[in-house]
C-alpha atoms as a PDB file:
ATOM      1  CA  UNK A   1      -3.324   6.430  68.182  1.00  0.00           C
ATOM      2  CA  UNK A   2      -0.492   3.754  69.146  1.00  0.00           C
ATOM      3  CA  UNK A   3      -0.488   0.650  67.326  1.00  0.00           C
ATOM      4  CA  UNK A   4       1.619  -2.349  68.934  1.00  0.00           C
ATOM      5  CA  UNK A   5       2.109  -5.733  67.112  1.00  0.00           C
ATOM      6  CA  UNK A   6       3.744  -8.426  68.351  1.00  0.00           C
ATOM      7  CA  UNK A   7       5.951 -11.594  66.722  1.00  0.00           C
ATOM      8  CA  UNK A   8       7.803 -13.838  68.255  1.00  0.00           C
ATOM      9  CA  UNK A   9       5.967 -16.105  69.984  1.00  0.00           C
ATOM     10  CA  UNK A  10       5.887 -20.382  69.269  1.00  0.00           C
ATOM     11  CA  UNK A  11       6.339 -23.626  70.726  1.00  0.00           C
ATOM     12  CA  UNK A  12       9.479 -24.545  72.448  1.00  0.00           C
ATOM     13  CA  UNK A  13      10.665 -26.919  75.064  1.00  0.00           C
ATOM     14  CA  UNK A  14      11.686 -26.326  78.869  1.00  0.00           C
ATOM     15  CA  UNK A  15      14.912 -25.285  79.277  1.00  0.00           C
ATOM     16  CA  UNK A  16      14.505 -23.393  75.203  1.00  0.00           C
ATOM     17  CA  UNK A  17      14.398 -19.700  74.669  1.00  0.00           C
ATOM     18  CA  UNK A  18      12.487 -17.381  72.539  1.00  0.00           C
ATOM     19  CA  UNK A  19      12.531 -13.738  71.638  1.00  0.00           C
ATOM     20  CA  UNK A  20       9.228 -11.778  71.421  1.00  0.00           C
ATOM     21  CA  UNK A  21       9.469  -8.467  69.448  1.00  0.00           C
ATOM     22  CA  UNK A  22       6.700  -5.576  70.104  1.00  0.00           C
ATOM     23  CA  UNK A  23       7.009  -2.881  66.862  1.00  0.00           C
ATOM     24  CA  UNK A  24       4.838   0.014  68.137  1.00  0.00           C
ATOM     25  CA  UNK A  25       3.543   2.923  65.368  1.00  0.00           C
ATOM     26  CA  UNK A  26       1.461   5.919  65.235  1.00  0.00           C
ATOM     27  CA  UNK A  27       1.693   8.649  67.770  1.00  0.00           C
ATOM     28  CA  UNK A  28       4.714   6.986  69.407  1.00  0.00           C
ATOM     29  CA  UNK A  29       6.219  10.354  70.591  1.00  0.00           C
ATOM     30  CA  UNK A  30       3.851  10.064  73.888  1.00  0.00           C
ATOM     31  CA  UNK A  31       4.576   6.767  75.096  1.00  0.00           C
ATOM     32  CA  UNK A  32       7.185   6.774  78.011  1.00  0.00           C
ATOM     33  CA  UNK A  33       6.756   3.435  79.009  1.00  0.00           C
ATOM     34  CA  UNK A  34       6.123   0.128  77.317  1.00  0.00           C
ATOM     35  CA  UNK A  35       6.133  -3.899  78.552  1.00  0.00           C
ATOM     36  CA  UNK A  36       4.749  -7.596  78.762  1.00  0.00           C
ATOM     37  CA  UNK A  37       1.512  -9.161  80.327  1.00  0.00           C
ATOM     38  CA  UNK A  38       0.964 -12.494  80.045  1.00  0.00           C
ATOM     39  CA  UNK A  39      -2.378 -14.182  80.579  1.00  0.00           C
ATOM     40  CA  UNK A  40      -2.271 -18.450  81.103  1.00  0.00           C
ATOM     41  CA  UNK A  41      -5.709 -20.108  81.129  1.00  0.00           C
ATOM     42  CA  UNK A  42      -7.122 -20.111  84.538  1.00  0.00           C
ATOM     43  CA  UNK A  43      -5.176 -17.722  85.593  1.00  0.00           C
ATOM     44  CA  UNK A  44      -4.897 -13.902  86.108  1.00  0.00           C
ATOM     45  CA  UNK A  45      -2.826 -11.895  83.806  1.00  0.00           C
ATOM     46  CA  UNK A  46       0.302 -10.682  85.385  1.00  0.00           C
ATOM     47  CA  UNK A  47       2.720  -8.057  84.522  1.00  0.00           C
ATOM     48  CA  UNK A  48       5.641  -9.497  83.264  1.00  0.00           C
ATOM     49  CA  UNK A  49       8.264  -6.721  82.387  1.00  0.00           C
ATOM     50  CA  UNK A  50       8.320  -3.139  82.182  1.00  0.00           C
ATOM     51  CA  UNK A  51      11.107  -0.676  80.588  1.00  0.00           C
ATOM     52  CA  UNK A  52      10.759   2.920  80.198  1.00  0.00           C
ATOM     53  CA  UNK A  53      11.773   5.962  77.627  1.00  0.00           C
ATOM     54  CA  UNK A  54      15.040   6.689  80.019  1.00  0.00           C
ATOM     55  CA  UNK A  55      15.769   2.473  80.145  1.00  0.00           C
ATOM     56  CA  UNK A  56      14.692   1.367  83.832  1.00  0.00           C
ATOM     57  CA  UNK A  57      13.755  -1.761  84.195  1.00  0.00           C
ATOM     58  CA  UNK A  58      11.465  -3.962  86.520  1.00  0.00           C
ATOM     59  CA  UNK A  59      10.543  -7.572  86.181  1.00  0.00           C
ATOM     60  CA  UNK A  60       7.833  -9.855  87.880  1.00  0.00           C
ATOM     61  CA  UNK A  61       9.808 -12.343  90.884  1.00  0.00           C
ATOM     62  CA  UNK A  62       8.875 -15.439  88.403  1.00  0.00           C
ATOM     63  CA  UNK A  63      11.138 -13.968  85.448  1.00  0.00           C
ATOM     64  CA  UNK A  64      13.989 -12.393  87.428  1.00  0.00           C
ATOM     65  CA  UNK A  65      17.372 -13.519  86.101  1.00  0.00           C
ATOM     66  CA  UNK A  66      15.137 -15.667  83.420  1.00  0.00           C
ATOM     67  CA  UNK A  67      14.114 -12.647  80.868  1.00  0.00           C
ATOM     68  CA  UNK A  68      15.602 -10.161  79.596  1.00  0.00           C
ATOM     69  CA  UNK A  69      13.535  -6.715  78.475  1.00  0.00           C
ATOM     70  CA  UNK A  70      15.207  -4.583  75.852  1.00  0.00           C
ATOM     71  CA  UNK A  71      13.916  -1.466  73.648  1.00  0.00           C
ATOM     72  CA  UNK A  72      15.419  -0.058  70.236  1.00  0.00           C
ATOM     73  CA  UNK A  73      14.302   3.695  69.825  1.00  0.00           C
ATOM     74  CA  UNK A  74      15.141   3.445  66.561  1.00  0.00           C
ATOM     75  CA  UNK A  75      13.012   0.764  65.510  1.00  0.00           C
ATOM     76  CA  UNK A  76      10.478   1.714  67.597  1.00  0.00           C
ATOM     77  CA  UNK A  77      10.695  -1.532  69.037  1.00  0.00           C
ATOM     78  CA  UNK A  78      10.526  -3.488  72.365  1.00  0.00           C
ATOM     79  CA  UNK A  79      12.138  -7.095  73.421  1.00  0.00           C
ATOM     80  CA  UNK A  80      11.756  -9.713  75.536  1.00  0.00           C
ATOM     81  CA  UNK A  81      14.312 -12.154  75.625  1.00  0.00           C
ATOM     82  CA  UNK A  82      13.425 -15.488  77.365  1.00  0.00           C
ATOM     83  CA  UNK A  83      15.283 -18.055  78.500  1.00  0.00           C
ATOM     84  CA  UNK A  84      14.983 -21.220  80.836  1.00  0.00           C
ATOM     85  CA  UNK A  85      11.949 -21.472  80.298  1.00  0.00           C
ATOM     86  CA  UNK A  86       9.238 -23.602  82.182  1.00  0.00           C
ATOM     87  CA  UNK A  87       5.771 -24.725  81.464  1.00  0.00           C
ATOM     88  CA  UNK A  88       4.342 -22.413  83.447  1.00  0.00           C
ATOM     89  CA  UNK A  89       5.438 -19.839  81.459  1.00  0.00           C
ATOM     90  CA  UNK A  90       3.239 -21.122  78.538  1.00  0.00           C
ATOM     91  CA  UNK A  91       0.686 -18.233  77.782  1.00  0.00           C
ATOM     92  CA  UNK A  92      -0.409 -15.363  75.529  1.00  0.00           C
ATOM     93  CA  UNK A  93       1.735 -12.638  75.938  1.00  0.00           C
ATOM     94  CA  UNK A  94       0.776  -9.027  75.085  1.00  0.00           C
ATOM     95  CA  UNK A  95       3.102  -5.974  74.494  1.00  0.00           C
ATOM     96  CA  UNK A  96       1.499  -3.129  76.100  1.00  0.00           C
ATOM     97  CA  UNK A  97       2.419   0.657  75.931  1.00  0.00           C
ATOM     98  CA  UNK A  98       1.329   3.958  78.169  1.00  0.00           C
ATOM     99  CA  UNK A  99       2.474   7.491  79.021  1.00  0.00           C
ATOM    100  CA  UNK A 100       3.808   6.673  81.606  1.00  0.00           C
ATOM    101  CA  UNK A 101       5.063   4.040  84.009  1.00  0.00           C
ATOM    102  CA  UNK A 102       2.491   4.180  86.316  1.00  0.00           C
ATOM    103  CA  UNK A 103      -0.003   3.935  84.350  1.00  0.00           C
ATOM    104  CA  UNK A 104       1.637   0.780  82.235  1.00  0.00           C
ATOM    105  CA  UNK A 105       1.865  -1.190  85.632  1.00  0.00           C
ATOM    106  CA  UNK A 106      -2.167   0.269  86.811  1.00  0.00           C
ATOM    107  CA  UNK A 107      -3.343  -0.275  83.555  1.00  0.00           C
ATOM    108  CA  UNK A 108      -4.530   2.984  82.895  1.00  0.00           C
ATOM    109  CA  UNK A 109      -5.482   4.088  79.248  1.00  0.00           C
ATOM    110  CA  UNK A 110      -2.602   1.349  77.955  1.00  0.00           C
ATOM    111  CA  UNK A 111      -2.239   0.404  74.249  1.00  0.00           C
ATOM    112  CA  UNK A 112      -2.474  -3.042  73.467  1.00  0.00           C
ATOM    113  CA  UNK A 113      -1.409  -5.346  70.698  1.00  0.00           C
ATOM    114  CA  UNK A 114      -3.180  -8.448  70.006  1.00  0.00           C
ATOM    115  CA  UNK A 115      -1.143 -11.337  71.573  1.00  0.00           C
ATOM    116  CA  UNK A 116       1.449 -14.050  70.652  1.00  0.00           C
ATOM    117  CA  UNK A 117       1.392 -17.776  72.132  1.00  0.00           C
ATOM    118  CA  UNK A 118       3.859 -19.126  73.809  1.00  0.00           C
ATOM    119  CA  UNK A 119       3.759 -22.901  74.694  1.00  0.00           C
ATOM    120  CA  UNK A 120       6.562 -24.321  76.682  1.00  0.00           C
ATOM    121  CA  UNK A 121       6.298 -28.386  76.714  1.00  0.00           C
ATOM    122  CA  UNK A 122       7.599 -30.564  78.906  1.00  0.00           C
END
């Protein structure tokens, strides 16, 4: 059992930037992989940004140079730094962990925390 909670999350204005924290627990010691979705209303949710156990990184085309993922083994924790940001990137964002890469980005067996807003006004 992997438990994921995520903080972070609020209202800011375009251009602003906000840092959303994921603290994962439990049987950590099998997750290789952790990242973001988002979800906006209307729309489908998207993968976001990924990071694995050894660091590697990927990031969806709409975030590239704009967010920043970062992990503290540690903690136990997992970033995302965001910056610029637009009104389009108002939605609920959920940390999301797996065994392994592929199966974070397929969606297979993930653990999921339960979501923080973010609202980007114009």
């Amino acid at each position: 059992q992997v438990h994921l909670v995520e903080s972070g999350g609020g209202l800011v204005q375009a251009g602003g930037s906000l840092r959303l924290s994921c603290a994962a627990s439990g049987s950590i010691f099998s997750i290789n992989a952790m990242g973001w979705y988002r979800q906006a209303p209307g729309k489908q949710r998207e993968l976001v940004a990924t990071i694995t156990k050894g660091g590697s990184t990927n990031y969806a085309d709409s975030v590239k140079g704009r967010f920043t993922i970062s992990r503290d083994n540690a903690k136990n924790t997992v970033y995302l730094q965001m910056n610029s940001l637009k009104p389009e990137d108002t939605a609920v964002y959920y940390c999301a962990a797996a065994t392994y890469y592929p199966d974070l980005v397929a969606d297979r067996g993930n653990y999921w925390g339960q979501g923080t807003q973010v609202t980007v006004s114009s």
